[in-house]
N, C-alpha and C. Protein backbone atom coordinates (compact mmCIF):
# COMPACT_ATOMS: atom_id res chain seq x y z
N UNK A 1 96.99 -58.37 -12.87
CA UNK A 1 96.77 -59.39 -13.88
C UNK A 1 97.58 -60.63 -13.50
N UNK A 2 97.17 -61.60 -13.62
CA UNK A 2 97.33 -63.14 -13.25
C UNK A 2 97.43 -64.00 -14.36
N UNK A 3 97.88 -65.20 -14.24
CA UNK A 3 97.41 -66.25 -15.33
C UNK A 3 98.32 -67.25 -14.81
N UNK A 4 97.61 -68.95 -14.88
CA UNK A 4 97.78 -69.91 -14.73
C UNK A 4 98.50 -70.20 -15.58
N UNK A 5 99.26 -71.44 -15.76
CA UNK A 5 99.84 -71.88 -16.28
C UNK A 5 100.40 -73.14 -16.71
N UNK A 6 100.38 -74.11 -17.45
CA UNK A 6 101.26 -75.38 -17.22
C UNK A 6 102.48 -75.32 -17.42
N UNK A 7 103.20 -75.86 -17.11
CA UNK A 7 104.45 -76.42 -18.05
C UNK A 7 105.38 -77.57 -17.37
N UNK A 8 105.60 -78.40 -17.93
CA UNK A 8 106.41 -79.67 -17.84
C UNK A 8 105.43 -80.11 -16.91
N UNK A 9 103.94 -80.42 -16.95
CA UNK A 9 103.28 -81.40 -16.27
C UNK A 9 102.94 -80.69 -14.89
N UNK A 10 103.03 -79.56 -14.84
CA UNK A 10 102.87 -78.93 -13.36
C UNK A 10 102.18 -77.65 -13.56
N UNK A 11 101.17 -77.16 -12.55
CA UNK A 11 100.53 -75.76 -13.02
C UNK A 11 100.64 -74.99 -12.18
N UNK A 12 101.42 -73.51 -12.38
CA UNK A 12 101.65 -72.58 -11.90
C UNK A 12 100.95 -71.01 -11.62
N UNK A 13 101.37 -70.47 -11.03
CA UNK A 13 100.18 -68.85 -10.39
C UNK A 13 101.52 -67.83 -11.21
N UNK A 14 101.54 -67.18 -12.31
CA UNK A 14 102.11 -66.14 -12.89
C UNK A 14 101.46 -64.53 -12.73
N UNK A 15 102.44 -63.94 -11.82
CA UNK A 15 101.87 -62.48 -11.87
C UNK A 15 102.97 -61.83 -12.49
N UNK A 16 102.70 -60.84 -12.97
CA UNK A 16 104.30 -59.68 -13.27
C UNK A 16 105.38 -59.68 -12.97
N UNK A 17 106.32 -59.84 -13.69
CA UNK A 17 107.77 -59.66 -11.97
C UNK A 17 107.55 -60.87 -10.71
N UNK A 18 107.08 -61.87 -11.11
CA UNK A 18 106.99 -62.86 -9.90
C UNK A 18 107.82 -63.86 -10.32
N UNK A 19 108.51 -63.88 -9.58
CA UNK A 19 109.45 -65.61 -9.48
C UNK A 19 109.39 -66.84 -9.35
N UNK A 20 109.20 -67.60 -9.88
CA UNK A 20 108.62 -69.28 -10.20
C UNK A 20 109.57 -69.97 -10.16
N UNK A 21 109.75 -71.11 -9.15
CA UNK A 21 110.93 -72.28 -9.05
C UNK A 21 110.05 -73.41 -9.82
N UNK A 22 110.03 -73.55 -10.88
CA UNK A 22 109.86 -74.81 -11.70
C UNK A 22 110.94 -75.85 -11.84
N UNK A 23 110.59 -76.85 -12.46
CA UNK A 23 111.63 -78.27 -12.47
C UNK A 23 112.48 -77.60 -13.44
N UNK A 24 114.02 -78.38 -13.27
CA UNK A 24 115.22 -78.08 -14.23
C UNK A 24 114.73 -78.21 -15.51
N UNK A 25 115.17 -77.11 -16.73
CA UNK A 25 115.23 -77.23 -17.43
C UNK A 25 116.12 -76.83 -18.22
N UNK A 26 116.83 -77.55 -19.58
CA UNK A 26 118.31 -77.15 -19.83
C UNK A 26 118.69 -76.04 -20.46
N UNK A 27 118.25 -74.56 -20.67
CA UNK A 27 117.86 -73.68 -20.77
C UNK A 27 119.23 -72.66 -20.38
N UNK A 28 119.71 -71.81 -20.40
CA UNK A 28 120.81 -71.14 -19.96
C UNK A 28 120.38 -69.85 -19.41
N UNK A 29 121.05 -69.31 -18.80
CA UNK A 29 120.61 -68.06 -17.79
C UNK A 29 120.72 -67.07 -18.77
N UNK A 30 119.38 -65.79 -18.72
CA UNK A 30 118.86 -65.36 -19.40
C UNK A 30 118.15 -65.62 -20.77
N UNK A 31 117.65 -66.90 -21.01
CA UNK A 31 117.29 -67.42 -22.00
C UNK A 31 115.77 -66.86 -21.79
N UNK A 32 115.17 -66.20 -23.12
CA UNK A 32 113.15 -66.47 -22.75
C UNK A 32 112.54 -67.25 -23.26
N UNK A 33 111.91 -67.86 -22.22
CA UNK A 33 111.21 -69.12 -22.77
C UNK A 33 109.61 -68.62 -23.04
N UNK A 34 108.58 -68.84 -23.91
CA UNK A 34 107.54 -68.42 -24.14
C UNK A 34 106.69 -69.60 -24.05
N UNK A 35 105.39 -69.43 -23.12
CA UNK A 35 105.33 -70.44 -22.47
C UNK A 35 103.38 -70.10 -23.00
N UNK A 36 102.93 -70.93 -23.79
CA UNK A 36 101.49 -71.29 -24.36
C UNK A 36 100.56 -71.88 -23.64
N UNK A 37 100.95 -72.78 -23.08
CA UNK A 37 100.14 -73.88 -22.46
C UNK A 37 99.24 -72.88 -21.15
N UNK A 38 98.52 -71.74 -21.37
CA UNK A 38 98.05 -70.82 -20.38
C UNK A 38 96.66 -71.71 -20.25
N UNK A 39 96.54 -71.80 -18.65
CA UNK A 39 94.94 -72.66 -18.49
C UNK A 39 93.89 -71.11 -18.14
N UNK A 40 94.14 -70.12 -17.45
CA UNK A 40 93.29 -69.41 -17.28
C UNK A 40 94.15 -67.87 -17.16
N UNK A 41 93.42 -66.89 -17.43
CA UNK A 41 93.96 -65.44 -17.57
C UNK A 41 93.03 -64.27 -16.99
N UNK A 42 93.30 -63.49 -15.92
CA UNK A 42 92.62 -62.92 -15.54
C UNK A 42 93.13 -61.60 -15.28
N UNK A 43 92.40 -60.08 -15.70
CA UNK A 43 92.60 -59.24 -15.32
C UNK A 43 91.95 -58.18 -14.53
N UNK A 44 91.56 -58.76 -13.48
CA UNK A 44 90.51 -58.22 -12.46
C UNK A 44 88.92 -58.21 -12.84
N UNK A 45 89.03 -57.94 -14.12
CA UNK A 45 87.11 -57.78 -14.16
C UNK A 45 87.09 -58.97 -15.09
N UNK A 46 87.62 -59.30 -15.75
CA UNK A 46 87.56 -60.38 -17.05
C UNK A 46 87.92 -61.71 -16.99
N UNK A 47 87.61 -63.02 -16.76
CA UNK A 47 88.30 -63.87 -16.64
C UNK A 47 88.40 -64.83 -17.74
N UNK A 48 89.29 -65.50 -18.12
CA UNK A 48 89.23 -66.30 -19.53
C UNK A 48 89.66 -67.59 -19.04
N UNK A 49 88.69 -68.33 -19.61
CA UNK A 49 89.11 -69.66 -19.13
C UNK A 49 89.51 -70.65 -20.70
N UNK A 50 90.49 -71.40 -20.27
CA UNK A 50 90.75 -72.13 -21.32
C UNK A 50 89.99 -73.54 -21.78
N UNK A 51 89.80 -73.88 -22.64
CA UNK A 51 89.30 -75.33 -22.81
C UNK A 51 89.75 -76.20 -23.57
N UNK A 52 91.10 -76.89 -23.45
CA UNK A 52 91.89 -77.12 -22.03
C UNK A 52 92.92 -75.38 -22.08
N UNK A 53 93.14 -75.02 -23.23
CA UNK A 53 94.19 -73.91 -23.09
C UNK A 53 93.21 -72.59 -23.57
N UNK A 54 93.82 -71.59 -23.31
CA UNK A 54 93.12 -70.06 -23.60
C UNK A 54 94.17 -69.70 -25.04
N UNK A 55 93.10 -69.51 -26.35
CA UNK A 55 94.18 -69.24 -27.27
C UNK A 55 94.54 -68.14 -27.39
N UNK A 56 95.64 -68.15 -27.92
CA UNK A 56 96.14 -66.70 -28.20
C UNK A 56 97.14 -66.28 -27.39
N UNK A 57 97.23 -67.02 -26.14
CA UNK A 57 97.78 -66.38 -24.21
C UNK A 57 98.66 -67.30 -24.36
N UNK A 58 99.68 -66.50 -23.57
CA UNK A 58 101.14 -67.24 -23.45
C UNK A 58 101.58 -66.08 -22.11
N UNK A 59 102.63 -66.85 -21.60
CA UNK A 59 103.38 -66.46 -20.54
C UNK A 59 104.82 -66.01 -21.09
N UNK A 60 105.58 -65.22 -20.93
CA UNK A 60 106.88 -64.60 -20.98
C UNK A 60 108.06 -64.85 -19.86
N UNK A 61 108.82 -65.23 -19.75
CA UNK A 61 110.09 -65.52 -18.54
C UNK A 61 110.64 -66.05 -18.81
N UNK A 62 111.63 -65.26 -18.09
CA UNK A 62 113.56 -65.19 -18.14
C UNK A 62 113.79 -66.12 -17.93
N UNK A 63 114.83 -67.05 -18.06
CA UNK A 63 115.68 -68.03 -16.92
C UNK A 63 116.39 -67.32 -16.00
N UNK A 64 116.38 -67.26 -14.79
CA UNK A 64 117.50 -66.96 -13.94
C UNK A 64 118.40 -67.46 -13.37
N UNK A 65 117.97 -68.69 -12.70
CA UNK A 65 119.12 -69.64 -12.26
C UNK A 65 118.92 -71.12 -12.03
N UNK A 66 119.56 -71.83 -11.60
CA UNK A 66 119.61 -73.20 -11.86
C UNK A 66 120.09 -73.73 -9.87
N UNK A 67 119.08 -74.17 -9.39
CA UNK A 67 119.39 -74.27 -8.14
C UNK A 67 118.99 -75.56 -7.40
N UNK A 68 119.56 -75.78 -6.40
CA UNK A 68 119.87 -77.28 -5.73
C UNK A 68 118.69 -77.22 -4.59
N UNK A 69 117.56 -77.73 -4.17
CA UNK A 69 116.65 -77.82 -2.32
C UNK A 69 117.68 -78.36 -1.58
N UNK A 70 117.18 -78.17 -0.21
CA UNK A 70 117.77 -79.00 0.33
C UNK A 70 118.06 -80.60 0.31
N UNK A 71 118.70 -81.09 1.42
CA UNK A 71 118.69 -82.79 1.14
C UNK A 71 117.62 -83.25 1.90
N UNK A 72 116.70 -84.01 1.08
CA UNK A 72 115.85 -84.90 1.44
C UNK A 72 116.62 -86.37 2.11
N UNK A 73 116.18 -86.75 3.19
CA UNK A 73 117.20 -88.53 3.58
C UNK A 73 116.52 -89.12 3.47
N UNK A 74 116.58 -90.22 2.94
CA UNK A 74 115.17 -91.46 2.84
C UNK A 74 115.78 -92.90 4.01
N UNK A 75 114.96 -92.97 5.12
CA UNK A 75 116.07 -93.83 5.81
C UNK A 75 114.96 -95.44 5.71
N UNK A 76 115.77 -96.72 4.94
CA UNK A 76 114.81 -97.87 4.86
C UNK A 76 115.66 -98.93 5.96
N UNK A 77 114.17 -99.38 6.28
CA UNK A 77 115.18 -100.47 7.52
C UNK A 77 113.57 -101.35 7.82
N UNK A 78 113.97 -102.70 7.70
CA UNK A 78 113.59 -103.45 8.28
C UNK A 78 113.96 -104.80 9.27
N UNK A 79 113.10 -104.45 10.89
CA UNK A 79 113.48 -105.04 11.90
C UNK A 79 113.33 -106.42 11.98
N UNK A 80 114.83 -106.97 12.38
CA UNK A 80 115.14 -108.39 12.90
C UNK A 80 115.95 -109.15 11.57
N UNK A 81 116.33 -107.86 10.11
CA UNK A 81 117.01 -108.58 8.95
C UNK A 81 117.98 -107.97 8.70
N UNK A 82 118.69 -107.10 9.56
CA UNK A 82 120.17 -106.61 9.84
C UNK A 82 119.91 -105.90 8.30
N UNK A 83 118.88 -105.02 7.98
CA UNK A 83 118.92 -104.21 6.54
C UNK A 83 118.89 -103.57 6.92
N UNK A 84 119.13 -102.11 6.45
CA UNK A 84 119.19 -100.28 6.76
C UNK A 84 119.89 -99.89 5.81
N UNK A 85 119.29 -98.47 4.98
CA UNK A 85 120.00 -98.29 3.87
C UNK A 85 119.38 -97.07 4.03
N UNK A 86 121.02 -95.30 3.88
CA UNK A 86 120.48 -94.19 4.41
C UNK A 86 120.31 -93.47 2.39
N UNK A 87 119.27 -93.36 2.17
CA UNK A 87 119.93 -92.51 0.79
C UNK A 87 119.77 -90.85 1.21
N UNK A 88 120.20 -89.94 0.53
CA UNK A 88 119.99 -89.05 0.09
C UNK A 88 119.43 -88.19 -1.31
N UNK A 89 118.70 -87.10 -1.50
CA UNK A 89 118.55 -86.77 -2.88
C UNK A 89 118.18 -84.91 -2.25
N UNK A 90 118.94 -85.13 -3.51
CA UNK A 90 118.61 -82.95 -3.68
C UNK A 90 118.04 -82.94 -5.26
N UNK A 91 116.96 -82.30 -5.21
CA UNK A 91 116.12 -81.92 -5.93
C UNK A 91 116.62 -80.87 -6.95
N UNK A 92 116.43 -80.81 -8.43
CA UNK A 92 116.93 -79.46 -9.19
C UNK A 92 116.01 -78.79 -9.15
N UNK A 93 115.86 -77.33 -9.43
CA UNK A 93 115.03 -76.11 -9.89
C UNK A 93 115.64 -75.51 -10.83
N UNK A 94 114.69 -74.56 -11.33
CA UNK A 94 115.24 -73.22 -12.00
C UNK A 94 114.01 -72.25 -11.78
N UNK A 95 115.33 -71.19 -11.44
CA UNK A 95 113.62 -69.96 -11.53
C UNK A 95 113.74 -69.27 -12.62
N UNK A 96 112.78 -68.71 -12.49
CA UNK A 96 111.74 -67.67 -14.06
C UNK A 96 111.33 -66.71 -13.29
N UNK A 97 111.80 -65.58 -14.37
CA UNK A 97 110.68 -64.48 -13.59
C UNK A 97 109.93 -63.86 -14.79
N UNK A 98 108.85 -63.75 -14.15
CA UNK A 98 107.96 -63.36 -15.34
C UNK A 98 108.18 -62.18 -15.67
N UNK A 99 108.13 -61.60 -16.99
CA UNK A 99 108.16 -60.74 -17.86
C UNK A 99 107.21 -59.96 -17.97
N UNK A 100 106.15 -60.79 -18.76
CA UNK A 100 104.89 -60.56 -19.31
C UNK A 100 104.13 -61.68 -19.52
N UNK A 101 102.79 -61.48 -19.37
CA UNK A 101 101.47 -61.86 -19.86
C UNK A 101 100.37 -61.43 -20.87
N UNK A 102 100.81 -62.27 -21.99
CA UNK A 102 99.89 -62.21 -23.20
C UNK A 102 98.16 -62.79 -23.35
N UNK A 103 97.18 -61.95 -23.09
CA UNK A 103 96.08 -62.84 -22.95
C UNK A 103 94.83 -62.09 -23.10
């Protein structure tokens, strides 16, 4: 069993026990977040599609942790105006692991 998902503007693949790095959210480790916004739900023979959401279906998961990507470098420079400017950025996550699927 499967089911799609949105949340915070992004759509995700939820199976059982599967681990999802979604964007930070301020949430504390072991918190469950119950998650509605389900676009489609499927359990091998049955598929439910939402229009835009499937009612009734929601997603289940933990918070687990709160984690840093690597560093992205953004390097800007344009030639013959003595400019160059190096930034850096690290990205937040948090993962979820799914619980359960209501649908």
């Amino acid at each position: 069993m499967y089911a799609l998902f949105e949340y915070k503007g992004k759509q995700y693949k939820a199976e059982k026990d599967a681990l999802i790095q979604v964007d930070l959210t301020d949430a504390e480790e072991g918190a469950k977040i119950e998650i509605d916004t389900v676009l489609l739900v499927s359990d091998g023979d049955n598929v439910k599609v939402g229009t835009p959401y499937v009612a009734n279906a929601k997603v289940e998961v933990v918070v687990e942790n709160n984690i840093r990507d690597k560093k992205v470098l953004v390097f800007k420079y344009k030639s013959k105006k003595d400019y160059h400017r190096l930034i850096g950025h690290r990205q937040q996550y948090t993962n979820v692991r799914v619980k359960n699927i209501v649908g």
